[in-house]
C-alpha atoms as a PDB file:
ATOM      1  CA  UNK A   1       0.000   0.000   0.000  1.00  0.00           C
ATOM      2  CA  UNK A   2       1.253   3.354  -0.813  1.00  0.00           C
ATOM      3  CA  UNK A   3       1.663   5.997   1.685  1.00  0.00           C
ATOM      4  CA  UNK A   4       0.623   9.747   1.423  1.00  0.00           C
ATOM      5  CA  UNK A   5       4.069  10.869   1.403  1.00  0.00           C
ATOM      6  CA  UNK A   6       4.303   8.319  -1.184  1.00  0.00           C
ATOM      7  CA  UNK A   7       1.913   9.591  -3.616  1.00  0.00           C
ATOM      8  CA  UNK A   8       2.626  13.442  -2.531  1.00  0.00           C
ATOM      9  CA  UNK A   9       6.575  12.865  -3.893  1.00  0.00           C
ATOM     10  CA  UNK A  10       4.962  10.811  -6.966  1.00  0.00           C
ATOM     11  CA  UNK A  11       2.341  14.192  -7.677  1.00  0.00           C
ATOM     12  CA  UNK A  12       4.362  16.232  -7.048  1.00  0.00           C
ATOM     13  CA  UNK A  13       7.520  15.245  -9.898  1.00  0.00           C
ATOM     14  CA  UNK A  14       4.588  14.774 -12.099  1.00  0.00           C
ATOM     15  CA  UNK A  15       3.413  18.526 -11.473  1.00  0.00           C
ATOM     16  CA  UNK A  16       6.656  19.560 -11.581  1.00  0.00           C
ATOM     17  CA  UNK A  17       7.567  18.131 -15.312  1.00  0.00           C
ATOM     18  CA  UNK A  18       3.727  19.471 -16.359  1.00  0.00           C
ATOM     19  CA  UNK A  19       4.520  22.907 -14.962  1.00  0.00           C
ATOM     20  CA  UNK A  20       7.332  23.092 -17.429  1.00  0.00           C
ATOM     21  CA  UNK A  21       5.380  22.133 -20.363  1.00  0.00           C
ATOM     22  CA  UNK A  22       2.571  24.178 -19.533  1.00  0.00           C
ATOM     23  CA  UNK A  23       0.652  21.085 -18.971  1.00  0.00           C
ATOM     24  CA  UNK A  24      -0.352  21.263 -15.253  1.00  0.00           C
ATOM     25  CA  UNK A  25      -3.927  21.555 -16.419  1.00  0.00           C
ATOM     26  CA  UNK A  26      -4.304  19.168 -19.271  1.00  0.00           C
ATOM     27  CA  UNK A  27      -2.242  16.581 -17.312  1.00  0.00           C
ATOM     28  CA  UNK A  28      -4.350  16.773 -14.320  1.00  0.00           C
ATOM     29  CA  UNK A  29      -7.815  16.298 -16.320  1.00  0.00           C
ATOM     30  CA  UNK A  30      -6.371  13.152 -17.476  1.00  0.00           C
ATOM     31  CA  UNK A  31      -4.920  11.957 -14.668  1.00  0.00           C
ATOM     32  CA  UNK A  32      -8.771  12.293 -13.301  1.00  0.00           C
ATOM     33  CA  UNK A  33     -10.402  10.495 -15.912  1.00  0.00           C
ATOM     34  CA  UNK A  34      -7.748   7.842 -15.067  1.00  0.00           C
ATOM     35  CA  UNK A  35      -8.787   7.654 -11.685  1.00  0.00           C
ATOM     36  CA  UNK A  36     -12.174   7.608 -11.743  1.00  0.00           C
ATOM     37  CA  UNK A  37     -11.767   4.689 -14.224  1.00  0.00           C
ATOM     38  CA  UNK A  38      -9.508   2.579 -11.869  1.00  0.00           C
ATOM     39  CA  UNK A  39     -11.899   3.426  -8.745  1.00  0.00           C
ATOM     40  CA  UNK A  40     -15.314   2.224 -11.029  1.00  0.00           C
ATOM     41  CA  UNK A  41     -13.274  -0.557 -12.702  1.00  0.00           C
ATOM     42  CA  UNK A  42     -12.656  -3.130  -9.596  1.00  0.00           C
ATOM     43  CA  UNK A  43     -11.609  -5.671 -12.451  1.00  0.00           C
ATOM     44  CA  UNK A  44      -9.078  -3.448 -14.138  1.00  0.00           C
ATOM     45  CA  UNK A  45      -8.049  -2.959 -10.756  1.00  0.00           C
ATOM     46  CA  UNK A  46      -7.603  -6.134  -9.835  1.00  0.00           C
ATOM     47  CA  UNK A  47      -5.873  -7.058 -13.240  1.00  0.00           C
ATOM     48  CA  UNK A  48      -3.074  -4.547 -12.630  1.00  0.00           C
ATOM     49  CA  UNK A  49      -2.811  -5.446  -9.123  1.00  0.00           C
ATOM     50  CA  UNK A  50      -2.222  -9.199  -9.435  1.00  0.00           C
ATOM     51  CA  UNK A  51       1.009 -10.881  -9.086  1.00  0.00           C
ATOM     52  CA  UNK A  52       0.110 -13.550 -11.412  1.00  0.00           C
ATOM     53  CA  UNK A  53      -0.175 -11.372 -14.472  1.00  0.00           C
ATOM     54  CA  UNK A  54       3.254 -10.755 -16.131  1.00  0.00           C
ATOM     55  CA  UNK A  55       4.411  -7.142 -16.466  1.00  0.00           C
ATOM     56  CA  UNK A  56       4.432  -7.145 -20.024  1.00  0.00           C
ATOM     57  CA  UNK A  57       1.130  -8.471 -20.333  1.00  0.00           C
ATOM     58  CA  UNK A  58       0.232  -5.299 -17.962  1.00  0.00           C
ATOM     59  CA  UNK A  59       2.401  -2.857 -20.180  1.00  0.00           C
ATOM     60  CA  UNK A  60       0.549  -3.773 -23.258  1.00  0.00           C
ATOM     61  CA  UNK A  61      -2.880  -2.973 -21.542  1.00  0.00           C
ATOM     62  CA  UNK A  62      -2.304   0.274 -20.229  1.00  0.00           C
ATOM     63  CA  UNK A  63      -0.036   1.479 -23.621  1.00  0.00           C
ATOM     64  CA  UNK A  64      -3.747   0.389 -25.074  1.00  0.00           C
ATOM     65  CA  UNK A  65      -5.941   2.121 -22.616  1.00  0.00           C
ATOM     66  CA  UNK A  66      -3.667   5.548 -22.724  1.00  0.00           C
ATOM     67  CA  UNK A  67      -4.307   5.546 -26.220  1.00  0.00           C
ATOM     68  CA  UNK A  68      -8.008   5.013 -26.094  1.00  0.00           C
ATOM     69  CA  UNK A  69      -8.306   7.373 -23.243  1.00  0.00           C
ATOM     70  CA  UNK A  70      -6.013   9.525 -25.858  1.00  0.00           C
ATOM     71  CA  UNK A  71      -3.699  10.726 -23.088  1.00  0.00           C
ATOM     72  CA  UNK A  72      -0.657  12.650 -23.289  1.00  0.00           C
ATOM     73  CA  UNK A  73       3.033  10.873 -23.902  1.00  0.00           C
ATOM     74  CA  UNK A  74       3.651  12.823 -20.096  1.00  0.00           C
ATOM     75  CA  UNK A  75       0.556  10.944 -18.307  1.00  0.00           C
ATOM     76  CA  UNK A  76       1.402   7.876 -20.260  1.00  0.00           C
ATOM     77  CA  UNK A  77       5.190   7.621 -19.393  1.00  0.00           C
ATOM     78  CA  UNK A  78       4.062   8.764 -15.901  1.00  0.00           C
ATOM     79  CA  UNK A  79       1.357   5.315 -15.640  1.00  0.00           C
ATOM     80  CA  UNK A  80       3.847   3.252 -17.174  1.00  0.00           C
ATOM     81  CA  UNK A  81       6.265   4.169 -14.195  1.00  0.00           C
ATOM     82  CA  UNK A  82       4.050   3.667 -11.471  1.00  0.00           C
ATOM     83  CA  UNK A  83       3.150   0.283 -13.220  1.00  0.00           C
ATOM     84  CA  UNK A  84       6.814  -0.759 -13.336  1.00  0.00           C
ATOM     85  CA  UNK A  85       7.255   0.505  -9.714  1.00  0.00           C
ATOM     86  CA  UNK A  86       4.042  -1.402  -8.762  1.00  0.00           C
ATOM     87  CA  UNK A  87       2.349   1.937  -7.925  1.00  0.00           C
ATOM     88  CA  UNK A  88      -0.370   1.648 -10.388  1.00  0.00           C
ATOM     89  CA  UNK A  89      -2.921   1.439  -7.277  1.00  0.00           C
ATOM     90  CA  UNK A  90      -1.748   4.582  -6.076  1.00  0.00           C
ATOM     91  CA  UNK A  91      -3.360   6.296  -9.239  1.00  0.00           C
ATOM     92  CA  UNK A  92      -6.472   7.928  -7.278  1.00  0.00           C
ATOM     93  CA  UNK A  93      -4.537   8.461  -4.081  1.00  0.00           C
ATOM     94  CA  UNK A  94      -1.835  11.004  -6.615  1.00  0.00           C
ATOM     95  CA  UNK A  95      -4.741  12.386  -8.560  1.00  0.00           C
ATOM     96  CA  UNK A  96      -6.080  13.657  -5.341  1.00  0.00           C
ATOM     97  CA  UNK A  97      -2.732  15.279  -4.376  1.00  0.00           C
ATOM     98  CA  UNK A  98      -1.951  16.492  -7.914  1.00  0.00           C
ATOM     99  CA  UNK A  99      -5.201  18.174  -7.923  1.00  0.00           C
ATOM    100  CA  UNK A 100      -4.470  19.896  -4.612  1.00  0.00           C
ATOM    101  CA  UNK A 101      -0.511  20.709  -6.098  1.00  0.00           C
ATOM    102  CA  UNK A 102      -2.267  21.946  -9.008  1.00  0.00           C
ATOM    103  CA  UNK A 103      -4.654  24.505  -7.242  1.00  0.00           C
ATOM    104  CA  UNK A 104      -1.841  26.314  -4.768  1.00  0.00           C
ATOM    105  CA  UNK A 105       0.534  26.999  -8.116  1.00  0.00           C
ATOM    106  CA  UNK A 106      -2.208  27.939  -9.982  1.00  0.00           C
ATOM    107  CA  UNK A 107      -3.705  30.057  -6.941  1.00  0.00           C
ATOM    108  CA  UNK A 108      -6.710  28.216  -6.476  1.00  0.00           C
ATOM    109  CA  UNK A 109      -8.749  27.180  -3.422  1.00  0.00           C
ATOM    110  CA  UNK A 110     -11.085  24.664  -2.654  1.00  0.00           C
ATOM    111  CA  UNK A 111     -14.394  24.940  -1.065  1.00  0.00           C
ATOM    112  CA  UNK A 112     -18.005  23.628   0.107  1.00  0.00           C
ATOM    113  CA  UNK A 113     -20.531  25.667   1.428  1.00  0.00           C
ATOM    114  CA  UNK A 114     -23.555  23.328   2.945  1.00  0.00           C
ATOM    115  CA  UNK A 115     -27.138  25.091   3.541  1.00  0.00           C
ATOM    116  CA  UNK A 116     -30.537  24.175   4.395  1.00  0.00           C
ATOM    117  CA  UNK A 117     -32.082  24.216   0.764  1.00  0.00           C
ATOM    118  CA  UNK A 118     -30.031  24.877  -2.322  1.00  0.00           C
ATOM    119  CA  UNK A 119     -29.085  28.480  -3.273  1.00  0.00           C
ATOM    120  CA  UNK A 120     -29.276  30.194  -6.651  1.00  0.00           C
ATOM    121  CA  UNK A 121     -26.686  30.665  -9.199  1.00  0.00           C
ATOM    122  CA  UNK A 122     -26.394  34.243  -8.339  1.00  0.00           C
ATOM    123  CA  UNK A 123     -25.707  33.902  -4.737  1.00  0.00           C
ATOM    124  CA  UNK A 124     -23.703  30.978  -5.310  1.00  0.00           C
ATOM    125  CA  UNK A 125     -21.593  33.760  -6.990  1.00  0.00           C
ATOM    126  CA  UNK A 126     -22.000  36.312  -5.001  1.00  0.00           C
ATOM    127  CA  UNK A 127     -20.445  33.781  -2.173  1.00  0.00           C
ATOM    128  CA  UNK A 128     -17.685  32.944  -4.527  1.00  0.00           C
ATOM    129  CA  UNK A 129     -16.575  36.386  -5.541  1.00  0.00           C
ATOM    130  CA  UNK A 130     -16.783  37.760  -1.529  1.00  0.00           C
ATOM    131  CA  UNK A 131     -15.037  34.291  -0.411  1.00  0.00           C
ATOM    132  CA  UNK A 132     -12.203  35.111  -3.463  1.00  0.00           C
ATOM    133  CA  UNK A 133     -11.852  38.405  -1.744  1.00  0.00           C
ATOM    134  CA  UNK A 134     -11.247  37.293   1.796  1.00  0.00           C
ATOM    135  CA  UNK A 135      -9.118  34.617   0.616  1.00  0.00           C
ATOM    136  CA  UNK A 136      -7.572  36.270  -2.295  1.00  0.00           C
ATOM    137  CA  UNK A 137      -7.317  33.629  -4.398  1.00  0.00           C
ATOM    138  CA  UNK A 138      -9.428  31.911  -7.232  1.00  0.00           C
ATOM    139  CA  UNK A 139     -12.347  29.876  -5.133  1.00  0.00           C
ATOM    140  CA  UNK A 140     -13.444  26.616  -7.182  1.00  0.00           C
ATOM    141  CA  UNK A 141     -17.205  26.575  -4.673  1.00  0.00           C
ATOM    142  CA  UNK A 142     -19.290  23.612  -4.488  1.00  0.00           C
ATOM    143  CA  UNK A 143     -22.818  23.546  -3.342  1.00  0.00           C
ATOM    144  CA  UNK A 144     -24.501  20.623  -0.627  1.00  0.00           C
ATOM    145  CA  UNK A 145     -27.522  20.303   0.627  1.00  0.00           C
ATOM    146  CA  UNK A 146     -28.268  19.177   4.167  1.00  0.00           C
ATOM    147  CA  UNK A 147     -31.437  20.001   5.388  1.00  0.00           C
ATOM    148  CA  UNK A 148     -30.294  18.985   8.976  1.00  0.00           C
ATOM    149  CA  UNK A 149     -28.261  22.251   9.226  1.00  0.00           C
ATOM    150  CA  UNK A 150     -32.233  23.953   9.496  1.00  0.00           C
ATOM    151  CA  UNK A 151     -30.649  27.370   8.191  1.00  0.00           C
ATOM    152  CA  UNK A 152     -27.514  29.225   7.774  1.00  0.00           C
ATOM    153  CA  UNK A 153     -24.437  28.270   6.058  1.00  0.00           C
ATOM    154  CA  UNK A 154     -21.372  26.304   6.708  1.00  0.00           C
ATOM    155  CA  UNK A 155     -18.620  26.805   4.777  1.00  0.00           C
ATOM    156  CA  UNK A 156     -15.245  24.570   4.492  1.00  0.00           C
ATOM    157  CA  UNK A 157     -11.799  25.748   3.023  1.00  0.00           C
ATOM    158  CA  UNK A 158      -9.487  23.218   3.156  1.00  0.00           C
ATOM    159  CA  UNK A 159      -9.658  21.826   6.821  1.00  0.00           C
ATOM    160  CA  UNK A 160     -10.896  24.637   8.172  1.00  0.00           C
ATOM    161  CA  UNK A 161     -14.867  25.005   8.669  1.00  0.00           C
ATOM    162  CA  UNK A 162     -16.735  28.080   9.560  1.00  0.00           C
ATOM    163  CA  UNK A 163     -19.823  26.970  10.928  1.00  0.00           C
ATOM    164  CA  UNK A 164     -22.790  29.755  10.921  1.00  0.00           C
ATOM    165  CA  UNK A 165     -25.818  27.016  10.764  1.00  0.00           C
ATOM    166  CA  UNK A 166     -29.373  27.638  12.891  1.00  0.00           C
ATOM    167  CA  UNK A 167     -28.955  24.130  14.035  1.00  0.00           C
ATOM    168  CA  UNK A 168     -25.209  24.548  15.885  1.00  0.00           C
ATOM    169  CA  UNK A 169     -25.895  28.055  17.088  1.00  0.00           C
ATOM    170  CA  UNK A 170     -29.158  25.960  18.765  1.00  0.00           C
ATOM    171  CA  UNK A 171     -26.799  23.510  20.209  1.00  0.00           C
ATOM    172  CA  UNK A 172     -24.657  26.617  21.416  1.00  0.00           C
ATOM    173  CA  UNK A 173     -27.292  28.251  23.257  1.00  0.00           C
ATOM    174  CA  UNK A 174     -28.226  25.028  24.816  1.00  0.00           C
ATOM    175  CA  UNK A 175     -25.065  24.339  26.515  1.00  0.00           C
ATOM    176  CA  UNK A 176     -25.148  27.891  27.492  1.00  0.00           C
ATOM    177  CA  UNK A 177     -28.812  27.448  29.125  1.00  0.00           C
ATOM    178  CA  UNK A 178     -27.291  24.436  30.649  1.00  0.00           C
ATOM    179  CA  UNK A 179     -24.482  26.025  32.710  1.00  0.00           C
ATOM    180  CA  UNK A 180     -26.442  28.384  33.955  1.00  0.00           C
END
C-alpha cells in the first residue's frame, strides 16, 4: 500500500515536469479520468494489481488504454512508471494530491458551502466572488444540501470550517442554558 508521502513525492515530480510544459492543467484532467476509471473498474483494478499477471502483459494494456483514453506521452510515461514501480494502485490516491498541487501553483482554493435548501446561481456567486476576496485567491465553490443544518451556512476551506448554521448556534445556546 502506498503511503501519502508516497503519492505526494509521486504528484508532485509529475506537477513539476507538467509545470514546465505548460501542462499542469491538461495533465491533471487526465490523470482524473484515469482515476475515476480505476476506482469504477474493480476488475481493471484487480488485473493490474495481481502478481500472477506478467508485467508485459500489464504494459501492453495500459499502452492500449492511454491511447483510447487519448492521453498525453507525459501521463502515459508517468502510468507506465508507477506500473513498473508497482504503484499503479496509487493512481487515485496522486490524482487527489496532484489536484491539490495543481490549485496552490495555480492560486486556487477549494471549497463547500452546505445550507438548508439549495441556493441560486447568483448567490452561489455572489459567495464565490466575496469568499475570493477574503481569501484572495481563485475559489473553485461547491454547493450541498443538508437540510439537517435547518438554516444558515457552513462553509469549508481546506480543513478549516466556519460553521454559521441555525442548528449549531441551537446547540450553542443550549449548553449555554445548561451552565447556567
Amino acid at each position: 500500500m502506498i503511503t501519502g508521502a508516497l503519492a505526494k513525492r509521486y504528484a508532485k515530480a509529475l506537477a513539476e515536469v507538467a509545470a514546465e510544459t505548460d501542462a499542469l492543467e491538461s495533465v491533471g484532467a487526465e490523470l482524473d479520468r484515469v482515476a475515476t476509471l480505476w476506482d469504477s473498474e474493480p476488475a481493471m483494478a484487480g488485473f493490474f494489481t495481481n502478481p500472477g499477471v506478467l508485467v508485459r502483459n500489464k504494459t501492453q494494456i495500459l499502452t492500449t488504454l492511454s491511447q483510447q483514453m487519448q492521453l498525453s506521452p507525459l501521463l502515459t510515461k508517468f502510468l507506465d512508471l508507477l506500473l513498473t514501480r508497482d504503484r499503479l494502485q496509487a493512481v487515485s490516491s496522486v490524482a487527489r494530491v496532484y489536484r491539490d498541487l495543481m490549485n496552490r501553483r495555480l492560486g486556487r482554493v477549494q471549497a463547500a458551502v452546505t445550507t438548508a435548501v439549495p441556493l441560486t446561481p447568483d448567490l452561489m456567486e455572489s459567495l464565490r466572488r466575496r469568499m475570493a476576496e477574503v481569501l484572495g485567491k481563485t475559489v473553485l465553490l461547491e454547493s450541498r444540501v443538508d437540510p439537517a443544518i435547518l438554516g444558515g451556512v457552513v462553509v469549508q476551506v481546506d480543513s478549516t470550517v466556519y460553521d454559521g448554521s441555525i442548528r449549531t448556534q441551537l446547540r450553542q445556546l443550549r449548553e449555554h442554558l445548561l451552565r447556567e
